[in-house]
PDB file of N, CA and C in Angstrom:
ATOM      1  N   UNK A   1      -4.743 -26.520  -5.926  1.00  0.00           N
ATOM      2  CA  UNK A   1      -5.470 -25.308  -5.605  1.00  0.00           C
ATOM      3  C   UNK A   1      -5.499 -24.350  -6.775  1.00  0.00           C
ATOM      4  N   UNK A   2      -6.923 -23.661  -6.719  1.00  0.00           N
ATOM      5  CA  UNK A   2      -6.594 -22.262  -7.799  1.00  0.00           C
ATOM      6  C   UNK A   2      -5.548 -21.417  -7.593  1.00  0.00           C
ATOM      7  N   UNK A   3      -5.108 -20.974  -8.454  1.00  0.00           N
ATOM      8  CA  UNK A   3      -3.712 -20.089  -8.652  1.00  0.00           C
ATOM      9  C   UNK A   3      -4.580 -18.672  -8.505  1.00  0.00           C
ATOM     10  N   UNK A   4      -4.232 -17.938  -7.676  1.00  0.00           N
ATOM     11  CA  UNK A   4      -4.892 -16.206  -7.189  1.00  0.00           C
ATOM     12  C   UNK A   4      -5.118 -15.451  -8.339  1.00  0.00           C
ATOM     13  N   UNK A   5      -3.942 -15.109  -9.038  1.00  0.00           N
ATOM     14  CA  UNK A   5      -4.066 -14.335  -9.950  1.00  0.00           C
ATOM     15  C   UNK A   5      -3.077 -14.634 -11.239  1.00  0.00           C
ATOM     16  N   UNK A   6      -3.892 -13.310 -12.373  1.00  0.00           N
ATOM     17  CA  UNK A   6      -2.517 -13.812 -13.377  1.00  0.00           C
ATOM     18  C   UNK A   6      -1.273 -13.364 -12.953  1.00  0.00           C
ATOM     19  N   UNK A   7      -0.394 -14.024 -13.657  1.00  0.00           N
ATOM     20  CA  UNK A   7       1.414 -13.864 -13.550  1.00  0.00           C
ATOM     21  C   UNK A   7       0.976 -12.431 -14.608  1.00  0.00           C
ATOM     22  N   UNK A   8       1.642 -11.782 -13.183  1.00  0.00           N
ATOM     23  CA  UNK A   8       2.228 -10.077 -14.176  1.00  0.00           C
ATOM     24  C   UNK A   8       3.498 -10.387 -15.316  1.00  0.00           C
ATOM     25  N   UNK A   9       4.890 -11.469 -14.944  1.00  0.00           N
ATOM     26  CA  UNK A   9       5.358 -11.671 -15.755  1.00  0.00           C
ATOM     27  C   UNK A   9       4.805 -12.730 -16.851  1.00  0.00           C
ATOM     28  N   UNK A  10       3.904 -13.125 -16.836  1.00  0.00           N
ATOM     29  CA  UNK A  10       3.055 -13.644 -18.391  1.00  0.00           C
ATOM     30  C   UNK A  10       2.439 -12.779 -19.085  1.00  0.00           C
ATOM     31  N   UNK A  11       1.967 -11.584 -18.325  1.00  0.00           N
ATOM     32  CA  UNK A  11       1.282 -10.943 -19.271  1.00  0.00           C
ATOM     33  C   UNK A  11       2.448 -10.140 -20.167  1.00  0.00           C
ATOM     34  N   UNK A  12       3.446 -10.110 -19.458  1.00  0.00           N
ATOM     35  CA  UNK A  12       4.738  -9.448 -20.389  1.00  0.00           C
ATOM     36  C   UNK A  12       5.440 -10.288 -21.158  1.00  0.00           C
ATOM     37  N   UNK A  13       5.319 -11.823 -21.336  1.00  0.00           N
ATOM     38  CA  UNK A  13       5.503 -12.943 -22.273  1.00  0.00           C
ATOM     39  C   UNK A  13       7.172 -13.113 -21.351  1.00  0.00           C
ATOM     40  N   UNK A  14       7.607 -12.460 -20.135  1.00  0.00           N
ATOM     41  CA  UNK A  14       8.888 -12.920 -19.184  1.00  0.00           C
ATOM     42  C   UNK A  14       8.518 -13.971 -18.396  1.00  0.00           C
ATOM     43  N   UNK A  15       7.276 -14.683 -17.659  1.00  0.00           N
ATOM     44  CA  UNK A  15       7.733 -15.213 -16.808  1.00  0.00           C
ATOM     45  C   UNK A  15       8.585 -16.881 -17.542  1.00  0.00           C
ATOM     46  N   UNK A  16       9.596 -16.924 -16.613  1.00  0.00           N
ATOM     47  CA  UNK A  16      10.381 -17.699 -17.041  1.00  0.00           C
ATOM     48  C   UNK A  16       9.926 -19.475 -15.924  1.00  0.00           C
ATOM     49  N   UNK A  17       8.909 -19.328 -15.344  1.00  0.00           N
ATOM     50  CA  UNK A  17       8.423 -20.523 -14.791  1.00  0.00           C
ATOM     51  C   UNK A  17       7.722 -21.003 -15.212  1.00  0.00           C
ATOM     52  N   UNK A  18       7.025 -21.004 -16.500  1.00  0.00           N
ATOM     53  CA  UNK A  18       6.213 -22.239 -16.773  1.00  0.00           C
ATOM     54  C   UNK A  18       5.335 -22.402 -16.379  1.00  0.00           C
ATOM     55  N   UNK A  19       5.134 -24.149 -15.977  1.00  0.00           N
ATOM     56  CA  UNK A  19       3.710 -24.830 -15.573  1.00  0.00           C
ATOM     57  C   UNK A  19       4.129 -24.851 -14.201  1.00  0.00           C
ATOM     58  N   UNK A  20       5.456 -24.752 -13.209  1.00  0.00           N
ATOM     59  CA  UNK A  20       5.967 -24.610 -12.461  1.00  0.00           C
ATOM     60  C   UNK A  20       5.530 -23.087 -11.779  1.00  0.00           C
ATOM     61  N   UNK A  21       5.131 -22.074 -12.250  1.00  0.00           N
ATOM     62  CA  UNK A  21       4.720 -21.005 -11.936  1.00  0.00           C
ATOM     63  C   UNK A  21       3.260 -20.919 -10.922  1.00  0.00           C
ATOM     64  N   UNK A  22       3.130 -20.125  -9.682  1.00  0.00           N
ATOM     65  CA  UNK A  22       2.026 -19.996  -8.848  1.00  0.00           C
ATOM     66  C   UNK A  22       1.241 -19.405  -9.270  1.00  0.00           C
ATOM     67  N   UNK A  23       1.031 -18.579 -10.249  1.00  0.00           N
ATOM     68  CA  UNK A  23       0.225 -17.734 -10.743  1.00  0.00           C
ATOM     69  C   UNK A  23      -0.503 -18.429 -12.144  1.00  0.00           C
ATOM     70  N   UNK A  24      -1.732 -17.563 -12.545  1.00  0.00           N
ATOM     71  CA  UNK A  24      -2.222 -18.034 -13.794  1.00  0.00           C
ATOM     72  C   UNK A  24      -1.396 -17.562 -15.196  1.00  0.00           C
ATOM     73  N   UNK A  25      -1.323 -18.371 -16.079  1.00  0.00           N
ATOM     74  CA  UNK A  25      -0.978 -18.292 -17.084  1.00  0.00           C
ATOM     75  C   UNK A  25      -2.077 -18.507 -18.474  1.00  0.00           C
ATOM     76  N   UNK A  26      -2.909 -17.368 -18.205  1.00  0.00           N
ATOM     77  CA  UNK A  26      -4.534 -17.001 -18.897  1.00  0.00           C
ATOM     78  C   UNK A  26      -5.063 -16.214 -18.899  1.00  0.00           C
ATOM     79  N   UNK A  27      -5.664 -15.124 -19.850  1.00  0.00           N
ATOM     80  CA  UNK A  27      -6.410 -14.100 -19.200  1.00  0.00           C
ATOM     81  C   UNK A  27      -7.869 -14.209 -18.429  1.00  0.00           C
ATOM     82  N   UNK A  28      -7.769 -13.607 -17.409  1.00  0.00           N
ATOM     83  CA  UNK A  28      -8.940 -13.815 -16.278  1.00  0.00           C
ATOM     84  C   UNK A  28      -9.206 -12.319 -15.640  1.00  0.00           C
ATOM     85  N   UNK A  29     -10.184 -11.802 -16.230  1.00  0.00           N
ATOM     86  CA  UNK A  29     -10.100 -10.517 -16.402  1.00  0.00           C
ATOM     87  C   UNK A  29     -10.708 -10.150 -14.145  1.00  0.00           C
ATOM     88  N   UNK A  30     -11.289 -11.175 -13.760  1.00  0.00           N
ATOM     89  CA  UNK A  30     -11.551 -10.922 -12.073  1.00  0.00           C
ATOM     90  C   UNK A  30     -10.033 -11.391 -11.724  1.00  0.00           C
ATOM     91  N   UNK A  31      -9.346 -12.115 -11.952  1.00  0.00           N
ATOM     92  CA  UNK A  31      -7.934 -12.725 -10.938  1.00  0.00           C
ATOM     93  C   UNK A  31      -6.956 -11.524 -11.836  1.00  0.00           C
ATOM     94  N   UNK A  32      -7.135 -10.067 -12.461  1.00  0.00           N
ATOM     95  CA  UNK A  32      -5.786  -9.998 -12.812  1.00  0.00           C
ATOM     96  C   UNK A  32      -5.091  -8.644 -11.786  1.00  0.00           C
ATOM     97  N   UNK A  33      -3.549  -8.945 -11.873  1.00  0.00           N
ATOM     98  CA  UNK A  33      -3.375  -8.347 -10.670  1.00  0.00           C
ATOM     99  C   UNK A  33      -3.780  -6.611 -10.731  1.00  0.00           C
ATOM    100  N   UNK A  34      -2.838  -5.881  -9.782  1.00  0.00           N
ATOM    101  CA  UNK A  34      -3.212  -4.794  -9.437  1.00  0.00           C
ATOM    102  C   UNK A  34      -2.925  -3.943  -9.980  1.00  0.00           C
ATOM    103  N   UNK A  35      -3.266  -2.920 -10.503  1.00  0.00           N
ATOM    104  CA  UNK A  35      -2.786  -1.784 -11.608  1.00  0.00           C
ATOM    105  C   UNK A  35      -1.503  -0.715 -10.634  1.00  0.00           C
ATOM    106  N   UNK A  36      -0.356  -1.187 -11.263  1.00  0.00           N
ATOM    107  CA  UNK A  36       0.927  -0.097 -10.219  1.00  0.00           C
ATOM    108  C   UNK A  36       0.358   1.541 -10.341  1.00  0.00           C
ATOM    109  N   UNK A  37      -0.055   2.125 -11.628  1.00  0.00           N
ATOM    110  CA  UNK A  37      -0.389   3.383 -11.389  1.00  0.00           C
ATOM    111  C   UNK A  37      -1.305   3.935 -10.618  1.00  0.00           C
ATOM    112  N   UNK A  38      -2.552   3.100 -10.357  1.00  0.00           N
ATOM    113  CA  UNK A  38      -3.755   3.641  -9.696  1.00  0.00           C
ATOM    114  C   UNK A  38      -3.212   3.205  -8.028  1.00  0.00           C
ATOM    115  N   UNK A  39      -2.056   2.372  -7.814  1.00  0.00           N
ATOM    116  CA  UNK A  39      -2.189   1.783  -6.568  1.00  0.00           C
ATOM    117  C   UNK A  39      -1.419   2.321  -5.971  1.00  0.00           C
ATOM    118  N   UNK A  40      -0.227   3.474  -6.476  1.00  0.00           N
ATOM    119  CA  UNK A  40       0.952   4.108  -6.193  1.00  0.00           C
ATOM    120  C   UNK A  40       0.238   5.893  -6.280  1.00  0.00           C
ATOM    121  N   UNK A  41      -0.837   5.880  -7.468  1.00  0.00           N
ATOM    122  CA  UNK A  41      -0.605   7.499  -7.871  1.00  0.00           C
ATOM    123  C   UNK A  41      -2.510   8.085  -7.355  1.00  0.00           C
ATOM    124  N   UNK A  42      -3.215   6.487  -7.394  1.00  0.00           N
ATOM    125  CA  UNK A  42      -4.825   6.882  -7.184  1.00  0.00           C
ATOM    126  C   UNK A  42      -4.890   7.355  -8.478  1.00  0.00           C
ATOM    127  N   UNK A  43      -4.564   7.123  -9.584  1.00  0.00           N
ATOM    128  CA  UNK A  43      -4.920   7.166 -10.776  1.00  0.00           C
ATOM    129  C   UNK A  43      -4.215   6.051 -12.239  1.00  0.00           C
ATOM    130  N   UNK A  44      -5.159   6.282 -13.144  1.00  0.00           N
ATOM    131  CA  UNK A  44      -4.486   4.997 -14.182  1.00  0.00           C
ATOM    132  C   UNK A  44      -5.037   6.076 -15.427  1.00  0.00           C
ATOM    133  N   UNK A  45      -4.098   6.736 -16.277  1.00  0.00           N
ATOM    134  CA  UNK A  45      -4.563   7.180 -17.853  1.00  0.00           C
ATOM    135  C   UNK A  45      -4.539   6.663 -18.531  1.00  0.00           C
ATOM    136  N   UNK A  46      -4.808   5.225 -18.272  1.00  0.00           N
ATOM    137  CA  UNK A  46      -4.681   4.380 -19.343  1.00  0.00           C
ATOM    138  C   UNK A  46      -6.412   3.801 -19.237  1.00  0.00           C
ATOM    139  N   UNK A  47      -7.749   4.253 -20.216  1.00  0.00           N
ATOM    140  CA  UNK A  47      -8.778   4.144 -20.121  1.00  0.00           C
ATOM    141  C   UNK A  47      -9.161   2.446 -20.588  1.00  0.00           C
ATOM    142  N   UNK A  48      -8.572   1.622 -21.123  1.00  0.00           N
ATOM    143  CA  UNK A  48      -8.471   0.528 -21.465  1.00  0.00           C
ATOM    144  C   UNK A  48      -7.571  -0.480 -20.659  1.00  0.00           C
ATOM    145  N   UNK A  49      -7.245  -0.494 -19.458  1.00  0.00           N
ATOM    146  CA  UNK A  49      -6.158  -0.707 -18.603  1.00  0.00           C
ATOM    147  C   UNK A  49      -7.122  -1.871 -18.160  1.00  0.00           C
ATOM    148  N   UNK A  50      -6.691  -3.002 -18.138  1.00  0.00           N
ATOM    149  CA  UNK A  50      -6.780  -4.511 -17.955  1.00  0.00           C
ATOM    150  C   UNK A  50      -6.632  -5.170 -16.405  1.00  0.00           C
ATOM    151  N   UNK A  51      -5.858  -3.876 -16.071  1.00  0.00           N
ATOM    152  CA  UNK A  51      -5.524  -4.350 -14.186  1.00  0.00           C
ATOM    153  C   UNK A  51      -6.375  -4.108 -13.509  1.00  0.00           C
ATOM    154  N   UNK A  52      -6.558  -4.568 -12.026  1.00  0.00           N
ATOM    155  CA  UNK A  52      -7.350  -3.873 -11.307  1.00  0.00           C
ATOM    156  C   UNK A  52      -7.186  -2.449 -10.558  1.00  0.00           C
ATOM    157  N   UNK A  53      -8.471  -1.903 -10.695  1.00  0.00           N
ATOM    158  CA  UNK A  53      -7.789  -0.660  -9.901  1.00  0.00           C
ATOM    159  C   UNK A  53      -8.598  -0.656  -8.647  1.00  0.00           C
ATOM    160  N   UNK A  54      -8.389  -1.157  -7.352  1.00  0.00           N
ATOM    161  CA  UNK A  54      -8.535  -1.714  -5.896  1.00  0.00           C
ATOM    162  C   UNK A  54      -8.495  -0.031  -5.326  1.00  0.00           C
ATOM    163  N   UNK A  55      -9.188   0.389  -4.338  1.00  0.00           N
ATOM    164  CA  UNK A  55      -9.003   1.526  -3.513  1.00  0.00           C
ATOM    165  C   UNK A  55      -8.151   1.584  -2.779  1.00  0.00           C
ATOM    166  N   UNK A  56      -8.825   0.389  -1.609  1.00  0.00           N
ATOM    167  CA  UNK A  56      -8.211  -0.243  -0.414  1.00  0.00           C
ATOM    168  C   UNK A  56      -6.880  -0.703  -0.603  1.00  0.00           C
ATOM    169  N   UNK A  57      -5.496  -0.095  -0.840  1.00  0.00           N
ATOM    170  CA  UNK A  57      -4.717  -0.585  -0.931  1.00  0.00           C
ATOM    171  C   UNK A  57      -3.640  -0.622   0.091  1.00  0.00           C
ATOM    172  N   UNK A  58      -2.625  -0.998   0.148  1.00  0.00           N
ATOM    173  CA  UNK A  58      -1.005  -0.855   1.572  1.00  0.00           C
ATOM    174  C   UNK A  58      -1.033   0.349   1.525  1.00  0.00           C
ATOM    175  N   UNK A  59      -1.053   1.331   0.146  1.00  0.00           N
ATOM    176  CA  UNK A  59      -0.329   2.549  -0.068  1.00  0.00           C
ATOM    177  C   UNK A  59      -1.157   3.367   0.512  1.00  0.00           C
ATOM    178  N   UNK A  60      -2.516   3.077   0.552  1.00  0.00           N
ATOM    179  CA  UNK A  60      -3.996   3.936   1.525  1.00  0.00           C
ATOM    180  C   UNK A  60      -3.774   3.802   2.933  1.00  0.00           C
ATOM    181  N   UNK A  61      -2.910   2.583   3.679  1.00  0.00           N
ATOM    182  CA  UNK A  61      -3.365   2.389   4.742  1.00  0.00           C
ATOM    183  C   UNK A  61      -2.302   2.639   5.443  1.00  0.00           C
ATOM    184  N   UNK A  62      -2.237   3.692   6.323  1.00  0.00           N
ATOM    185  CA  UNK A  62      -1.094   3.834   7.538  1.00  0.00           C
ATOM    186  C   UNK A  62      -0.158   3.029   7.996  1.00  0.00           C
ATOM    187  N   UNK A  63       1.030   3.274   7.830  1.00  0.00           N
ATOM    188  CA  UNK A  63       1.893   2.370   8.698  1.00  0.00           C
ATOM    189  C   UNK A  63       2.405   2.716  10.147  1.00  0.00           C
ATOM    190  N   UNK A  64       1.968   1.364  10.428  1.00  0.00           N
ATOM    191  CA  UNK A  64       1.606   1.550  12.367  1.00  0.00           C
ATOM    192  C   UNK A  64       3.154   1.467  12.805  1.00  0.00           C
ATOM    193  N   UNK A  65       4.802   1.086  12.037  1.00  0.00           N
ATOM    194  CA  UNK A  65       5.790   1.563  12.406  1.00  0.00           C
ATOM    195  C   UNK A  65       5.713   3.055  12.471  1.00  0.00           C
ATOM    196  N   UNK A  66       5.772   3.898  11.104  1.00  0.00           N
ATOM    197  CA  UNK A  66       6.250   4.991  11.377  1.00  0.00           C
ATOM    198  C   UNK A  66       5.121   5.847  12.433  1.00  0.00           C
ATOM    199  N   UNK A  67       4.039   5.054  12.057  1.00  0.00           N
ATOM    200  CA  UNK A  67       2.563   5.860  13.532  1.00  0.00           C
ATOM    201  C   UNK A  67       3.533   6.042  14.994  1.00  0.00           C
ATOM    202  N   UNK A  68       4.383   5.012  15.012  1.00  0.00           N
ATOM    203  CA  UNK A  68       4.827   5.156  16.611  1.00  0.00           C
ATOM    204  C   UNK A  68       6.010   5.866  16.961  1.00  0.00           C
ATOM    205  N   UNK A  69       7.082   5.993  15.325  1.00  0.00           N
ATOM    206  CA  UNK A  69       7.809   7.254  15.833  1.00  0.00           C
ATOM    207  C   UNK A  69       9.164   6.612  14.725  1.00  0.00           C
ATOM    208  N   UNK A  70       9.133   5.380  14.204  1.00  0.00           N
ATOM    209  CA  UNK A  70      10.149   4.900  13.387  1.00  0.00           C
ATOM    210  C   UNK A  70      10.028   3.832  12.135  1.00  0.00           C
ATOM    211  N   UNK A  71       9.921   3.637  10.687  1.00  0.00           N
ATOM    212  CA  UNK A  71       9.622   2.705  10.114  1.00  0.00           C
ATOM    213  C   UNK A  71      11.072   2.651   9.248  1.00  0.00           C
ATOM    214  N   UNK A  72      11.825   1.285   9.527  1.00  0.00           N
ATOM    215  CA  UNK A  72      13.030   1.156   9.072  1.00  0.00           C
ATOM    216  C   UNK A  72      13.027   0.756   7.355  1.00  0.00           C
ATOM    217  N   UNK A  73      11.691   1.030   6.742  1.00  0.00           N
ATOM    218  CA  UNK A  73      11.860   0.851   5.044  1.00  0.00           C
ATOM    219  C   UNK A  73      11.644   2.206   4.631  1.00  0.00           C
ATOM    220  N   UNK A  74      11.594   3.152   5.524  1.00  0.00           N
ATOM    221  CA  UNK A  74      11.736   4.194   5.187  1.00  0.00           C
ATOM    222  C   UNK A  74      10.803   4.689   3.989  1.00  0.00           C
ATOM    223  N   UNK A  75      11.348   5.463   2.310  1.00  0.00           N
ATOM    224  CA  UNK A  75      10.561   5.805   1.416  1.00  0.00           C
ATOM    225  C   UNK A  75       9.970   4.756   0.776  1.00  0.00           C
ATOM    226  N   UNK A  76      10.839   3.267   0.734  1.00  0.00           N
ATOM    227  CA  UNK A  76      10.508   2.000   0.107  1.00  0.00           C
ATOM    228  C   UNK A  76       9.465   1.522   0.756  1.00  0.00           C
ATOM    229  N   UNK A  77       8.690   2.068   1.842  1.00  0.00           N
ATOM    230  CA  UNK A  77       7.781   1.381   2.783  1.00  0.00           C
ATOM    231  C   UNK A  77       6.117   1.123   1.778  1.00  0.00           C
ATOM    232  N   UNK A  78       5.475   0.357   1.757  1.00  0.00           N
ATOM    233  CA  UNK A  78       4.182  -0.062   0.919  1.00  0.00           C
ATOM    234  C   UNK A  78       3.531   0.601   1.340  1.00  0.00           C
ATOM    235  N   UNK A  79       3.712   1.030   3.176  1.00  0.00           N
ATOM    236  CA  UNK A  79       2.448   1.322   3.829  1.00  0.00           C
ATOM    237  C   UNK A  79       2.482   3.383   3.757  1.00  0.00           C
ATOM    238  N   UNK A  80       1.216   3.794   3.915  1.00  0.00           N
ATOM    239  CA  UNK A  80       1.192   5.303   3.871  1.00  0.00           C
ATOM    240  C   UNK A  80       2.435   5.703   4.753  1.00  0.00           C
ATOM    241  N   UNK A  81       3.126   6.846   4.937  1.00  0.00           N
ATOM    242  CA  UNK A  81       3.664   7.719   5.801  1.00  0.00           C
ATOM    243  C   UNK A  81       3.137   9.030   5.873  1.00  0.00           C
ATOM    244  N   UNK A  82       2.728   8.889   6.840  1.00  0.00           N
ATOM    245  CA  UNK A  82       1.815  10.419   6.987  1.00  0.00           C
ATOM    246  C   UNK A  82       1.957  11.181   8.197  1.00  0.00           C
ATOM    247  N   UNK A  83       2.896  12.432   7.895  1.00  0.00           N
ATOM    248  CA  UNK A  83       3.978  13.303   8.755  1.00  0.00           C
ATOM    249  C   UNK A  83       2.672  13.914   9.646  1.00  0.00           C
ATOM    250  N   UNK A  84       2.973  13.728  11.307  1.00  0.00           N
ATOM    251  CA  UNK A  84       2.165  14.227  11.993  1.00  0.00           C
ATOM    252  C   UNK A  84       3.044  15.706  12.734  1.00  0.00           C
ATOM    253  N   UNK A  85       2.216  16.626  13.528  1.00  0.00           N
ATOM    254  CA  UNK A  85       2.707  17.378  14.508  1.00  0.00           C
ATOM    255  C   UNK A  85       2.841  16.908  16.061  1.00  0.00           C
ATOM    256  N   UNK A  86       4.425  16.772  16.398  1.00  0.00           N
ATOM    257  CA  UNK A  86       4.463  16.338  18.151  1.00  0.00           C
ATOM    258  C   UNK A  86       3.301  17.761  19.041  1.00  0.00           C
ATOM    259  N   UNK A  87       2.770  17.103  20.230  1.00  0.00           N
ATOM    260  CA  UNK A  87       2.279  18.565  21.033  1.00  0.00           C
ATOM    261  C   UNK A  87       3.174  18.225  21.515  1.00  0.00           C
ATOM    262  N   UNK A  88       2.928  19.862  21.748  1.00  0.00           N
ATOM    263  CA  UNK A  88       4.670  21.004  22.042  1.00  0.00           C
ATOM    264  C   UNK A  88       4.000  21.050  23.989  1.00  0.00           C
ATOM    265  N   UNK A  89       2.744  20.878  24.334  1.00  0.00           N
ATOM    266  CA  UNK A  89       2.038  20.622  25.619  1.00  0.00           C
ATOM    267  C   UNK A  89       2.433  19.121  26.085  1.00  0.00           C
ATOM    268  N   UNK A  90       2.209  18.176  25.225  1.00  0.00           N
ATOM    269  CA  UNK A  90       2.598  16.623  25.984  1.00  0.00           C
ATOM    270  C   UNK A  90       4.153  16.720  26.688  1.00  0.00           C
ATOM    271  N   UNK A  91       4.882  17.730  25.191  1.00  0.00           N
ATOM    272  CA  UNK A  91       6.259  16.902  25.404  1.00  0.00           C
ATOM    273  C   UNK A  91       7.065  17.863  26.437  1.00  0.00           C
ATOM    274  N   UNK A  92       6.364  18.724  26.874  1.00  0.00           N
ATOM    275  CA  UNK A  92       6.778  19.520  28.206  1.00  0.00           C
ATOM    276  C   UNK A  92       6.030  18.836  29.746  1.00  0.00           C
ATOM    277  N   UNK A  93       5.609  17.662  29.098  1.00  0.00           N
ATOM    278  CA  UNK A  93       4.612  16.954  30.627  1.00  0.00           C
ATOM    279  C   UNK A  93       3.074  16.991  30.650  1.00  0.00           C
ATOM    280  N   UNK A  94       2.422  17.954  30.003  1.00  0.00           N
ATOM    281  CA  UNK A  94       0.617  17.971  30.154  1.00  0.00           C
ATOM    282  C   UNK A  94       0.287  18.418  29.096  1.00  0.00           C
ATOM    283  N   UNK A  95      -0.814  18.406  28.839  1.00  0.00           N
ATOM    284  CA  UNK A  95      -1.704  18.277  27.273  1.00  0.00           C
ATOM    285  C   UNK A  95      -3.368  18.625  28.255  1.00  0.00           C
ATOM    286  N   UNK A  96      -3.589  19.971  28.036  1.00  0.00           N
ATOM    287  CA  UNK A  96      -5.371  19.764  28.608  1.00  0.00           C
ATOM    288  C   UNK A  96      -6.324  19.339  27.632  1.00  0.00           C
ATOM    289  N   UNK A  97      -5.733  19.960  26.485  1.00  0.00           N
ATOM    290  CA  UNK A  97      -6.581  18.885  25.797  1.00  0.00           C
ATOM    291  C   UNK A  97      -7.088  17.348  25.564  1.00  0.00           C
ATOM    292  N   UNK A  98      -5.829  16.950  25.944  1.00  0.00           N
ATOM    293  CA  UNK A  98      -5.795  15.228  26.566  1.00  0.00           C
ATOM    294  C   UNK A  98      -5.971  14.487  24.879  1.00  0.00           C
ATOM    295  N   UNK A  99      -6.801  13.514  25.095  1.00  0.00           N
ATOM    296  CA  UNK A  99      -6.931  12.758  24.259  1.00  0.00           C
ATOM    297  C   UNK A  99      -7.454  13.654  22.687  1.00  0.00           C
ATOM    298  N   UNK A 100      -8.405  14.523  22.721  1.00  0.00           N
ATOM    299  CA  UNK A 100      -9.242  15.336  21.784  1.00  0.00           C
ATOM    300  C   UNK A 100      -7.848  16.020  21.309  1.00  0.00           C
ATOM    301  N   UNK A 101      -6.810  16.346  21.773  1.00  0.00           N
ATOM    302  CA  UNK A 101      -5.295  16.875  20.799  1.00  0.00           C
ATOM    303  C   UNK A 101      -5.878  16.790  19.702  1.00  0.00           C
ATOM    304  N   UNK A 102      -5.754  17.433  18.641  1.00  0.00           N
ATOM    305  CA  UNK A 102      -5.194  17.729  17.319  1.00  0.00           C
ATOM    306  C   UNK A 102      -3.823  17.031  17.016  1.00  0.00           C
ATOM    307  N   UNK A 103      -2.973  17.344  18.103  1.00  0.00           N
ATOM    308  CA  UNK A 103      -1.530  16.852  17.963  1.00  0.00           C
ATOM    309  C   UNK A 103      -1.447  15.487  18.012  1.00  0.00           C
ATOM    310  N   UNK A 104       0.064  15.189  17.787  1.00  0.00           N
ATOM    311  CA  UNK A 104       0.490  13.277  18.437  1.00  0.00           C
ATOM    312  C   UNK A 104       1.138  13.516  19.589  1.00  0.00           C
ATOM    313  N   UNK A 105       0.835  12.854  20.127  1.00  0.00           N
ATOM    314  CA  UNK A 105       1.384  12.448  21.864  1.00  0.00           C
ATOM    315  C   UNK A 105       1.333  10.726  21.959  1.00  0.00           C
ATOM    316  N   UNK A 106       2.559  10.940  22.345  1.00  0.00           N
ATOM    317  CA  UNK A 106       3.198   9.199  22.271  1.00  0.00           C
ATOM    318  C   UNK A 106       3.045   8.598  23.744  1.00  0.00           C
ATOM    319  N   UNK A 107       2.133   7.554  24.170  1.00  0.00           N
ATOM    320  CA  UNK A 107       2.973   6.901  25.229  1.00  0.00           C
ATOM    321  C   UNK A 107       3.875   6.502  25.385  1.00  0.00           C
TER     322      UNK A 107
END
C-alpha cells in the first residue's frame, strides 16, 4: 500500500526505521504532514513552511468528553475545550427558555 504521508522524523534526518518505516521517506509536497504551529496556534510565521496548514483540525473540533461535563486528558486533550455557562434556571429544576438557552443544561 501507499505510505500516507512523509515521516516527520525523515524530514529531521531522525527517523531511525528505515525501509521498515510506515511513512514516506521523499519529499511529496501533497502527502506532507501537518504544520504543529498553524494546527495548535491557527497560524505558521514561517512564509516558506513546507507543512500543511489544514483548518479542519482535532484542535478546531469540540471535545464531546469535556461537552458532557468531564474529559480525563484534561490540557493534553487534541480536541477543543471550550468553557461553557451551567443555567443557574435548569439546575434549580426549569429553564423557560428550554432548548433556545444561551446556557448548558445537561441531561
Amino acid at each position: 500500500g501507499a505510505k500516507p504521508a512523509v515521516c516527520k522524523h525523515w524530514l529531521r534526518g531522525l527517523c531511525k526505521r528505515g525501509d521498515g518505516c510506515d511513512f514516506l521517506h521523499g519529499y511529496d509536497a501533497t502527502r506532507m504532514p501537518e504544520c504543529y504551529f498553524y494546527s495548535k496556534f491557527g497560524e505558521c510565521g514561517n512564509k516558506d513552511c513546507p507543512f500543511l496548514h489544514v483548518d479542519a483540525t482535532a484542535s478546531t473540533v469540540g471535545c464531546p468528553w469535556y461537552d458532557r461535563g468531564f474529559c480525563r486528558h484534561g490540557p493534553l486533550c487534541k480536541y477543543k475545550h471550550t468553557r461553557r455557562v451551567m443555567c443557574a434556571n435548569y439546575l434549580v429544576g426549569f429553564c423557560p427558555e428550554g432548548p433556545k438557552c444561551k446556557f448548558v443544561q445537561y441531561v
